[in-house]
C-alpha atoms as a PDB file:
ATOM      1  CA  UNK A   1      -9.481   4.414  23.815  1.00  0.00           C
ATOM      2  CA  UNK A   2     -12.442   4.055  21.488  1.00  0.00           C
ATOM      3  CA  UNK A   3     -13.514   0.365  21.488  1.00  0.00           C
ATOM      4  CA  UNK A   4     -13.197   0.179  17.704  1.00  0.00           C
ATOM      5  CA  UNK A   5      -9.642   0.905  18.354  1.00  0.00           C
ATOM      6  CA  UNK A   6      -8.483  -1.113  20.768  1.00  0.00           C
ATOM      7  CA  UNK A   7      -9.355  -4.812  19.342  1.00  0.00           C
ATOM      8  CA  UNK A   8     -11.414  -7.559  20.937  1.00  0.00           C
ATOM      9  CA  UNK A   9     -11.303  -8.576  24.273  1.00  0.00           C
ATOM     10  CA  UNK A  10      -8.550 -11.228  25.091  1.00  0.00           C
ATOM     11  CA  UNK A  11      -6.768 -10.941  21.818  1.00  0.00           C
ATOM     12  CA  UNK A  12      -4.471  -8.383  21.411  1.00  0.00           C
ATOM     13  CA  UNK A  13      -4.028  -5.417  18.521  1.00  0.00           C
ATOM     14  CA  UNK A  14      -1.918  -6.226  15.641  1.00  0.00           C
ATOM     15  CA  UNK A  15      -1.310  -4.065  12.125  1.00  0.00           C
ATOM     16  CA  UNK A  16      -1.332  -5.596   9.020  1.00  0.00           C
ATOM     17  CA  UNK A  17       0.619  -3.910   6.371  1.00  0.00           C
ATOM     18  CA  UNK A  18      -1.928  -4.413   3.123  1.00  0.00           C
ATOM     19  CA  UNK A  19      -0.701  -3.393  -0.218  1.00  0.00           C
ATOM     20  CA  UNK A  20      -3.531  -5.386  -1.986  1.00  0.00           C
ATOM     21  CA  UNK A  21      -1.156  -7.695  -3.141  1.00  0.00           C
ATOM     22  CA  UNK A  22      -2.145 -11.615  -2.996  1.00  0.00           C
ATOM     23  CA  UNK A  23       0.829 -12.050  -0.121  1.00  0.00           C
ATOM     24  CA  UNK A  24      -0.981  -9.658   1.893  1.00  0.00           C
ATOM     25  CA  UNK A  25      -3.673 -10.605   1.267  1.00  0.00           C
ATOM     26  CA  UNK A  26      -3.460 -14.389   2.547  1.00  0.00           C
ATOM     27  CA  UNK A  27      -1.271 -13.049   5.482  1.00  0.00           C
ATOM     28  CA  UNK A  28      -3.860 -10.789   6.973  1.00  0.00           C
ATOM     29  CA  UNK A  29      -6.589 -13.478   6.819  1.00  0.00           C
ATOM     30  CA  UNK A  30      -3.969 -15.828   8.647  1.00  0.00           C
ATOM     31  CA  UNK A  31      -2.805 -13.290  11.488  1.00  0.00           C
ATOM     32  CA  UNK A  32      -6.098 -13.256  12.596  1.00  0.00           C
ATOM     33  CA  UNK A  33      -6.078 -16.122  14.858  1.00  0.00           C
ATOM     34  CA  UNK A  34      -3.540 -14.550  17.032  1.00  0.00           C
ATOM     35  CA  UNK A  35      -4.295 -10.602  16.687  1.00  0.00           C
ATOM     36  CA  UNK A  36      -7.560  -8.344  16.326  1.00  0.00           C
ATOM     37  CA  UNK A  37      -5.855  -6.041  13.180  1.00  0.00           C
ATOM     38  CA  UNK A  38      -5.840  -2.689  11.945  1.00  0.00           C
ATOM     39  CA  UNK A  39      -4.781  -2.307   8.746  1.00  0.00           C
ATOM     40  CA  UNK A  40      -2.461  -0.212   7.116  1.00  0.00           C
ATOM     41  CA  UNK A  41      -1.675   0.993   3.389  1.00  0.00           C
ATOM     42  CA  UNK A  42       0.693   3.329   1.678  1.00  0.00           C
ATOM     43  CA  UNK A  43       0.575   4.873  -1.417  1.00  0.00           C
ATOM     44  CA  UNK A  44       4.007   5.956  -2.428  1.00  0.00           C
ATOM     45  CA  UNK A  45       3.468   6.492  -6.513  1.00  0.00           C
ATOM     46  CA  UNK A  46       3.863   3.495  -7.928  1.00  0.00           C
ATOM     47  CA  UNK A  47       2.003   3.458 -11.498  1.00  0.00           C
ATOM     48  CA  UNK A  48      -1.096   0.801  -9.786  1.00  0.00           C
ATOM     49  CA  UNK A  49      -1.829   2.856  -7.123  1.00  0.00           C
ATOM     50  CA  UNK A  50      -5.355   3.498  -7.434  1.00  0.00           C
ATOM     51  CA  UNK A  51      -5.939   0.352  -8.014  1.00  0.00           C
ATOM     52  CA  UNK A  52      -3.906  -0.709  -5.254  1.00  0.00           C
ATOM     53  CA  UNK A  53      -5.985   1.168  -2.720  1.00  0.00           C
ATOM     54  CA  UNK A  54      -9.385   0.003  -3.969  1.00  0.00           C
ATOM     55  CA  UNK A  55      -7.833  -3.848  -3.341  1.00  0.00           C
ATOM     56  CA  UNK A  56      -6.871  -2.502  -0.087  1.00  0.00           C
ATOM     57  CA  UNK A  57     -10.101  -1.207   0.863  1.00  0.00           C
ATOM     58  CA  UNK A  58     -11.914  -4.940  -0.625  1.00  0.00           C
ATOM     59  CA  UNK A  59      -9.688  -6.784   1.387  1.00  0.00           C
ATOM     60  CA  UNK A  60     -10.294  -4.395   4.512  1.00  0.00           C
ATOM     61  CA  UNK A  61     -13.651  -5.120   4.067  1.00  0.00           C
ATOM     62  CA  UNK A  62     -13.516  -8.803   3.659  1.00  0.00           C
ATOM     63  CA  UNK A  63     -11.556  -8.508   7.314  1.00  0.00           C
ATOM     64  CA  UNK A  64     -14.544  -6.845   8.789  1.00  0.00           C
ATOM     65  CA  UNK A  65     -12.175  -4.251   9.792  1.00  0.00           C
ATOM     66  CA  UNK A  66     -14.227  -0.937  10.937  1.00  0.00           C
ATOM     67  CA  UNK A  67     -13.170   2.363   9.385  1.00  0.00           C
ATOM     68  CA  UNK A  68     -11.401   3.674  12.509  1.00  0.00           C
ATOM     69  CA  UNK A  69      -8.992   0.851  12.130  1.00  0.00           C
ATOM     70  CA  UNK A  70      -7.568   1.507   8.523  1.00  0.00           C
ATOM     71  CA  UNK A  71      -5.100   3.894   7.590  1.00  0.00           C
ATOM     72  CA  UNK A  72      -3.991   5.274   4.395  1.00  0.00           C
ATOM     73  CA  UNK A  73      -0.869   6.790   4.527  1.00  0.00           C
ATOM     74  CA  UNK A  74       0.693   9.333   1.885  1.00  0.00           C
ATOM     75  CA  UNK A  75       4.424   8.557   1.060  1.00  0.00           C
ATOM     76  CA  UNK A  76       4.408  10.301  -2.587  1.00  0.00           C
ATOM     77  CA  UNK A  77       7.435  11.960  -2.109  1.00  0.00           C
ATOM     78  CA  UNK A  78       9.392   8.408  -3.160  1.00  0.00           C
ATOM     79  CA  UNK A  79       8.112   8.961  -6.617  1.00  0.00           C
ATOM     80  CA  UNK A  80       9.724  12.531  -6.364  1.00  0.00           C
ATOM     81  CA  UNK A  81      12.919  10.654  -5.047  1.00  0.00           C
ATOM     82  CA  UNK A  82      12.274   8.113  -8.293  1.00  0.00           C
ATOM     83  CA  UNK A  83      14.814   5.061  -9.249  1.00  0.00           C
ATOM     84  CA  UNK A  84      12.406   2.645  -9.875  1.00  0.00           C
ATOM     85  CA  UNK A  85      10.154   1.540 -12.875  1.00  0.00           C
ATOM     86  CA  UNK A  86       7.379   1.657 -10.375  1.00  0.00           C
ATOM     87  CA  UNK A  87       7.258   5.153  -9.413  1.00  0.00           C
ATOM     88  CA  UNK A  88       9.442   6.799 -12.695  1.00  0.00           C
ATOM     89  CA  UNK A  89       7.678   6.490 -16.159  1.00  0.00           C
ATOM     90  CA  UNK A  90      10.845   7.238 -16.941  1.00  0.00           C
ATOM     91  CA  UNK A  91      12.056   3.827 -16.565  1.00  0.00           C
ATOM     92  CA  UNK A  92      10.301   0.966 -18.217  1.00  0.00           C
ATOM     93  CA  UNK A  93       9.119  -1.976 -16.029  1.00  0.00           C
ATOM     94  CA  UNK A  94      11.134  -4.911 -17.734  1.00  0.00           C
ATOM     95  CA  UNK A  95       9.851  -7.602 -19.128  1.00  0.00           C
ATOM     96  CA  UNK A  96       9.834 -11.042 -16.315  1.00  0.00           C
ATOM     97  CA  UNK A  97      12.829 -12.865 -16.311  1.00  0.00           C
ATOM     98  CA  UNK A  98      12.778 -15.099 -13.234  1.00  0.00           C
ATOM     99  CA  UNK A  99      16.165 -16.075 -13.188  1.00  0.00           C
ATOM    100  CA  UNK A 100      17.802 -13.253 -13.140  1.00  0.00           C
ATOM    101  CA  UNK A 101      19.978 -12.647 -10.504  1.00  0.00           C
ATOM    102  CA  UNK A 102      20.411  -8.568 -10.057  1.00  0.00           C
ATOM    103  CA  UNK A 103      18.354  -6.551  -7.869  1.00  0.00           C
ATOM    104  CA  UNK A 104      15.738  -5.970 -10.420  1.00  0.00           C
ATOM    105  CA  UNK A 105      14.527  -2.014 -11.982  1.00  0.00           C
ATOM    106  CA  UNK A 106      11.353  -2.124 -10.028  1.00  0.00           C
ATOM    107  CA  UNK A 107      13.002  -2.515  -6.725  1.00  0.00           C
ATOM    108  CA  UNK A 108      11.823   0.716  -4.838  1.00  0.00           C
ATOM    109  CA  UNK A 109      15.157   2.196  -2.872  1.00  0.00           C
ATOM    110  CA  UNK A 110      14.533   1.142   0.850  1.00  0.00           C
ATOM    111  CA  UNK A 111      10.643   1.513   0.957  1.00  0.00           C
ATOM    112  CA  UNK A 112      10.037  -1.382   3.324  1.00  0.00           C
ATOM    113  CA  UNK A 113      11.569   0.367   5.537  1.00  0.00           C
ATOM    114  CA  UNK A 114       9.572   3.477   5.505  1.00  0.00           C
ATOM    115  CA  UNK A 115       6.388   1.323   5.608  1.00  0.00           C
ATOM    116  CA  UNK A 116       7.055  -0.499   8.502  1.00  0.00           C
ATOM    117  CA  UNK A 117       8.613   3.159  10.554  1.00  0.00           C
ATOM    118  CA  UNK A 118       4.643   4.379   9.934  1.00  0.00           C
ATOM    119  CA  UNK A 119       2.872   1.307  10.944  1.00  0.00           C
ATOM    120  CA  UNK A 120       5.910   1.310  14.301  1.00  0.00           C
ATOM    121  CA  UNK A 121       4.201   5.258  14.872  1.00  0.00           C
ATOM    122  CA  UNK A 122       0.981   4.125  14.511  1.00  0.00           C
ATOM    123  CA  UNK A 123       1.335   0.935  16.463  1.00  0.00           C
ATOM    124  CA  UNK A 124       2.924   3.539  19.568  1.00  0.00           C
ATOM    125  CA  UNK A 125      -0.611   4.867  18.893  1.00  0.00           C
ATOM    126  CA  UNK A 126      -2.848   1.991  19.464  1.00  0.00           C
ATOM    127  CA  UNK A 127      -1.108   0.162  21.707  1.00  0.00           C
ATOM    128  CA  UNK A 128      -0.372  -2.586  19.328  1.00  0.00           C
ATOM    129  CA  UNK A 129       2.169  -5.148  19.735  1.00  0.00           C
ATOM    130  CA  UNK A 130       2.548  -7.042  16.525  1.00  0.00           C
ATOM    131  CA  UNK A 131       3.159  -5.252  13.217  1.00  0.00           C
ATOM    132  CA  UNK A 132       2.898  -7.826  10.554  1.00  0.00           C
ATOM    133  CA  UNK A 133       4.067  -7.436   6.650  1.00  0.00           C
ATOM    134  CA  UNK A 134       3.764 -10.147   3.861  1.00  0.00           C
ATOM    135  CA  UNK A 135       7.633 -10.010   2.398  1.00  0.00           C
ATOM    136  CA  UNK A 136       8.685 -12.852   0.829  1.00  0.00           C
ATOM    137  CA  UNK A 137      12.332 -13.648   0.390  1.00  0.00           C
ATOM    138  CA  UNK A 138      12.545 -17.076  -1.035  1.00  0.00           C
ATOM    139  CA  UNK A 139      10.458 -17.110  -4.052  1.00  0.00           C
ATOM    140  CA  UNK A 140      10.292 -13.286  -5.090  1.00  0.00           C
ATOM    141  CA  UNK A 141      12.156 -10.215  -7.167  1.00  0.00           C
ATOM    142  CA  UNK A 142      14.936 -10.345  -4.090  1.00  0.00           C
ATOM    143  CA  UNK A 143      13.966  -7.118  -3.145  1.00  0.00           C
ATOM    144  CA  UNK A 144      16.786  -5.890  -0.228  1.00  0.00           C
ATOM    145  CA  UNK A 145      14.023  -4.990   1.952  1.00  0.00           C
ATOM    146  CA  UNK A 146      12.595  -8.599   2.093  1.00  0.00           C
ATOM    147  CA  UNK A 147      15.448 -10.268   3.490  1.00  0.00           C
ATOM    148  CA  UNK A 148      14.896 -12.084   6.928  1.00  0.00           C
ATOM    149  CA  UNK A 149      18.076 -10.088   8.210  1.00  0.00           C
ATOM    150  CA  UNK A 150      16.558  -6.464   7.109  1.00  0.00           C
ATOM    151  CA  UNK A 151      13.496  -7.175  10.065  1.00  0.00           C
ATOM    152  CA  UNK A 152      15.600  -8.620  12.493  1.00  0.00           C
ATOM    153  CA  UNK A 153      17.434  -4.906  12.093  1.00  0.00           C
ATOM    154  CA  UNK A 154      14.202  -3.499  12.282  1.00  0.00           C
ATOM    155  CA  UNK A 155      13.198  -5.260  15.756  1.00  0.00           C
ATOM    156  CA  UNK A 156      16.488  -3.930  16.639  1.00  0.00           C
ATOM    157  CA  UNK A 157      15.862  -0.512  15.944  1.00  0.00           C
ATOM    158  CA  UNK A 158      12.328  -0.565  16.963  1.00  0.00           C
ATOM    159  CA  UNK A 159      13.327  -2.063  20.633  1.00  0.00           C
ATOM    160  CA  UNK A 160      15.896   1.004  20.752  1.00  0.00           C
ATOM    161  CA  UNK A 161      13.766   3.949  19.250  1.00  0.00           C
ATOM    162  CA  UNK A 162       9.619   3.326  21.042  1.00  0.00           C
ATOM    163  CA  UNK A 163       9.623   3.995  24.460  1.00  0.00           C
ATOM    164  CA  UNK A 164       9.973   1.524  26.975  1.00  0.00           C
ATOM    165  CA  UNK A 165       7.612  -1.474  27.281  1.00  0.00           C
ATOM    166  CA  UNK A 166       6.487  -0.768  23.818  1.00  0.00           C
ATOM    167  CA  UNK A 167       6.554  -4.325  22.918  1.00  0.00           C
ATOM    168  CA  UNK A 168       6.310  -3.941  19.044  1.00  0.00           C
ATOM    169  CA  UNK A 169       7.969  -6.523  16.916  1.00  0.00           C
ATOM    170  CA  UNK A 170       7.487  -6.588  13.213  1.00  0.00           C
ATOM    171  CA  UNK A 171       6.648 -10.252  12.151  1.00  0.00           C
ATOM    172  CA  UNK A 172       6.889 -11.566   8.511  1.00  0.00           C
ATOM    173  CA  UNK A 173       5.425 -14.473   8.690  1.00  0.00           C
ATOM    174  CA  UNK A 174       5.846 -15.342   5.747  1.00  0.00           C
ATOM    175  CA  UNK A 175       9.449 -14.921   4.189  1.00  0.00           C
ATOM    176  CA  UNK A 176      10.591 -18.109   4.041  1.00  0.00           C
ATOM    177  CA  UNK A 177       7.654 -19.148   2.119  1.00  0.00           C
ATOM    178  CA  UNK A 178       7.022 -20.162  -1.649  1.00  0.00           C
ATOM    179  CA  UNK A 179       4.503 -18.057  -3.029  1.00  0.00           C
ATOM    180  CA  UNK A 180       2.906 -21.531  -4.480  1.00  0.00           C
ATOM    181  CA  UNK A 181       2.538 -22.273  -0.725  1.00  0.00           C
ATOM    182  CA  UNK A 182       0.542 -18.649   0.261  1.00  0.00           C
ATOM    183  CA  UNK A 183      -1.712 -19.699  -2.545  1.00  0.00           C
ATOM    184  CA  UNK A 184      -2.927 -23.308  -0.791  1.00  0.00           C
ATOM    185  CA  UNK A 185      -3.085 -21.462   2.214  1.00  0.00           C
ATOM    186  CA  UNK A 186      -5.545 -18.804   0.783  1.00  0.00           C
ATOM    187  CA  UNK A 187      -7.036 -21.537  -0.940  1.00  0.00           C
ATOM    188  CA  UNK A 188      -8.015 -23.150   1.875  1.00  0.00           C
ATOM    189  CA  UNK A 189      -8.610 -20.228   4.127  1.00  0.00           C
ATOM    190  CA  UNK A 190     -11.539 -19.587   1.387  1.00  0.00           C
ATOM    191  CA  UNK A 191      -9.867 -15.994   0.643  1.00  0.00           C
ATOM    192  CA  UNK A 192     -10.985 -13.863  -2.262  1.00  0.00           C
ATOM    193  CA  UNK A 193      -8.045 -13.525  -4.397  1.00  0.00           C
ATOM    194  CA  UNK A 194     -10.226 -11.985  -7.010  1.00  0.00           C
ATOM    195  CA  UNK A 195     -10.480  -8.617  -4.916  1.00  0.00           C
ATOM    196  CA  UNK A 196      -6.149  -8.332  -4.789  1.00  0.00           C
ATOM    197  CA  UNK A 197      -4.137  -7.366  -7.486  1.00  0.00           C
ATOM    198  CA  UNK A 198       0.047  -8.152  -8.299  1.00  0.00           C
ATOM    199  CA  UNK A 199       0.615  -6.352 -11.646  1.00  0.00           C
ATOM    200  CA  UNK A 200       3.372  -3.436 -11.567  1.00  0.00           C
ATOM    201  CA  UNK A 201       1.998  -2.209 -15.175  1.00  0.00           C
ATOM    202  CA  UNK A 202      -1.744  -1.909 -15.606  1.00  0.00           C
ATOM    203  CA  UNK A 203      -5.089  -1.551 -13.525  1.00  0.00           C
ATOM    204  CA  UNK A 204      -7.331  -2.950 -15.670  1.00  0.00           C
ATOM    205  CA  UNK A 205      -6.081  -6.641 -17.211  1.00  0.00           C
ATOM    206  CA  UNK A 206      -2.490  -7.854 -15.963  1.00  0.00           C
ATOM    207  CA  UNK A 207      -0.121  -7.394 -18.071  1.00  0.00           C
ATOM    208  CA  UNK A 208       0.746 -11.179 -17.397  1.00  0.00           C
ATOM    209  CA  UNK A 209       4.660  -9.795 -18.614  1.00  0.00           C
ATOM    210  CA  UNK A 210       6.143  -8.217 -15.807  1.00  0.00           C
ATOM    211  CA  UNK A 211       7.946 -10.325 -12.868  1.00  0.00           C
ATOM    212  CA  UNK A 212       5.233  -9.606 -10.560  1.00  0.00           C
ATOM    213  CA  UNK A 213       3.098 -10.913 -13.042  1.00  0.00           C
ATOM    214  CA  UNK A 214       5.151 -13.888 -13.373  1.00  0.00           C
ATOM    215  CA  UNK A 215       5.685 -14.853  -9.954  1.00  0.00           C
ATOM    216  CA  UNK A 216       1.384 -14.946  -9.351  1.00  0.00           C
ATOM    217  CA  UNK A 217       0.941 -16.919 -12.608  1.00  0.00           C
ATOM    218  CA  UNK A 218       3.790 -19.680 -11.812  1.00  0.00           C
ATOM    219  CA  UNK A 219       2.257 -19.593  -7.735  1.00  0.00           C
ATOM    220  CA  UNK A 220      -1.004 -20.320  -9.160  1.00  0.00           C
ATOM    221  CA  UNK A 221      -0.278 -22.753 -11.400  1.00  0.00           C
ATOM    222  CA  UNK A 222       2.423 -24.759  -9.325  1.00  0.00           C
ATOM    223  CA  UNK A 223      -0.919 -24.700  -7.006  1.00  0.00           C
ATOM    224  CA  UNK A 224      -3.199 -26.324  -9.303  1.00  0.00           C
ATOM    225  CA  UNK A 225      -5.055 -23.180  -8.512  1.00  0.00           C
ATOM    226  CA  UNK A 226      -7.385 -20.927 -10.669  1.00  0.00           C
ATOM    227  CA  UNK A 227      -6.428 -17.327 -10.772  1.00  0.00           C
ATOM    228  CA  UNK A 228      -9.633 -15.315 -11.044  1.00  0.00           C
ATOM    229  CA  UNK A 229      -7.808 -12.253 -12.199  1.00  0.00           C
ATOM    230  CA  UNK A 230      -7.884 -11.196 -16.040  1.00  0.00           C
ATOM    231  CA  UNK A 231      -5.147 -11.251 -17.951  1.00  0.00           C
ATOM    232  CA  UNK A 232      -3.763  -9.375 -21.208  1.00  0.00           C
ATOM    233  CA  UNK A 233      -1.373 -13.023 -21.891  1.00  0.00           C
ATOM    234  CA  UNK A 234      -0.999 -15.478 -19.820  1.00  0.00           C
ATOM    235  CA  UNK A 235       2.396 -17.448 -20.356  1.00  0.00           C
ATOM    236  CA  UNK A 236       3.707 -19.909 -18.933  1.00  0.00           C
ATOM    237  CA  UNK A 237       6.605 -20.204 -16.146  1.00  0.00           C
ATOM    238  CA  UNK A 238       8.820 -22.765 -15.029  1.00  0.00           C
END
């Protein structure tokens, strides 16, 4: 295997699912200390996804991870599947409302899981034992796909469907986390928040309205943290 993709010696090869979202982010920059990582990103449709993928690439780059070692994979056929404000301009993205306790319109019908099957294929690949994703159950949209019991049915499935010895397990290290907390951890792992991005509307400025939106600008400021993204309004959150 080319050297630039099998990891360092001593440490093994891990993939990083990286949206170029802040969770991500912060959770890439802390698997490092146990796993040499490739990286992995997905566009699917959603309305950010250029955007998304230049993040993705800033971050990658801010890993020192080599070209061989990222993957952009192609998914676009959820936005032809649609039923979701991300990926149907059809359907608005609504306006934050923290408290609310449906599965919100921006929830994208089982994508998780479709993320993590490419990074289990690629990880058959490389030879790489940890896949690692930054979900985040207890302080987030409550997204399905982000529940603690949805990747312990993953391992499941993964242990039964890779061949034998395979020794993948997806990790989510964080999803028992506040996002308040993945901010002082990026703070003081000296990561450059400035190069992710959170907002399901726009590419340019935040929209600082939807829940995505929300969620950063509450994390940041329960963190007594400066958000170096800019913003179209920036409200306040309890």
């Amino acid at each position: 295997m080319a050297r630039d993709l099998a990891g360092a010696p001593g440490k093994p090869l891990g993939i990083a699912l990286v949206s170029g979202g802040m969770d991500s982010l912060v959770m890439a920059q802390f698997c490092r200390r146990e796993s040499d990582l490739a990286v992995l990103h997905v566009n699917y449709g959603q309305r950010t996804e250029a955007k998304e993928l230049a993040c993705f690439h800033a971050i990658a780059d801010f890993l020192d991870v080599p070209a061989p070692r990222r993957l952009v994979a192609d998914i676009g056929y959820l936005k032809k599947i649609g039923g979701s404000a991300l990926t149907d301009e059809g359907i608005a993205v609504p306006v934050a409302d923290l408290s609310r306790g449906e599965i919100p319109a921006t929830y994208v019908p089982f994508r998780n899981a479709h993320l993590v099957a490419i990074a289990v294929s690629w990880a058959e690949v490389l030879g790489a034992k940890n896949i690692y994703i930054g979900a985040v159950a207890a302080d987030s949209s409550g997204y399905p796909d982000c529940r603690p019991e949805f990747y312990e049915a993953m391992n499941e499935a993964i242990r039964r469907g890779t061949k034998d010895g395979s020794g993948i397990v997806v990790k989510a290290p964080f999803i028992r986390l506040k996002k308040k907390d993945i901010v002082c951890m990026g703070k003081s792992m000296g990561v450059p928040f400035e190069r992710s991005w959170s907002c399901y509307r726009e590419a340019e400025k935040a929209c600082g309205r939807c829940d995505s939106c929300a969620l950063r600008l509450r994390a940041f400021a329960d963190a007594g943290v400066d958000d170096p993204l800019p913003y179209e309004t920036r409200p306040d959150y309890p």
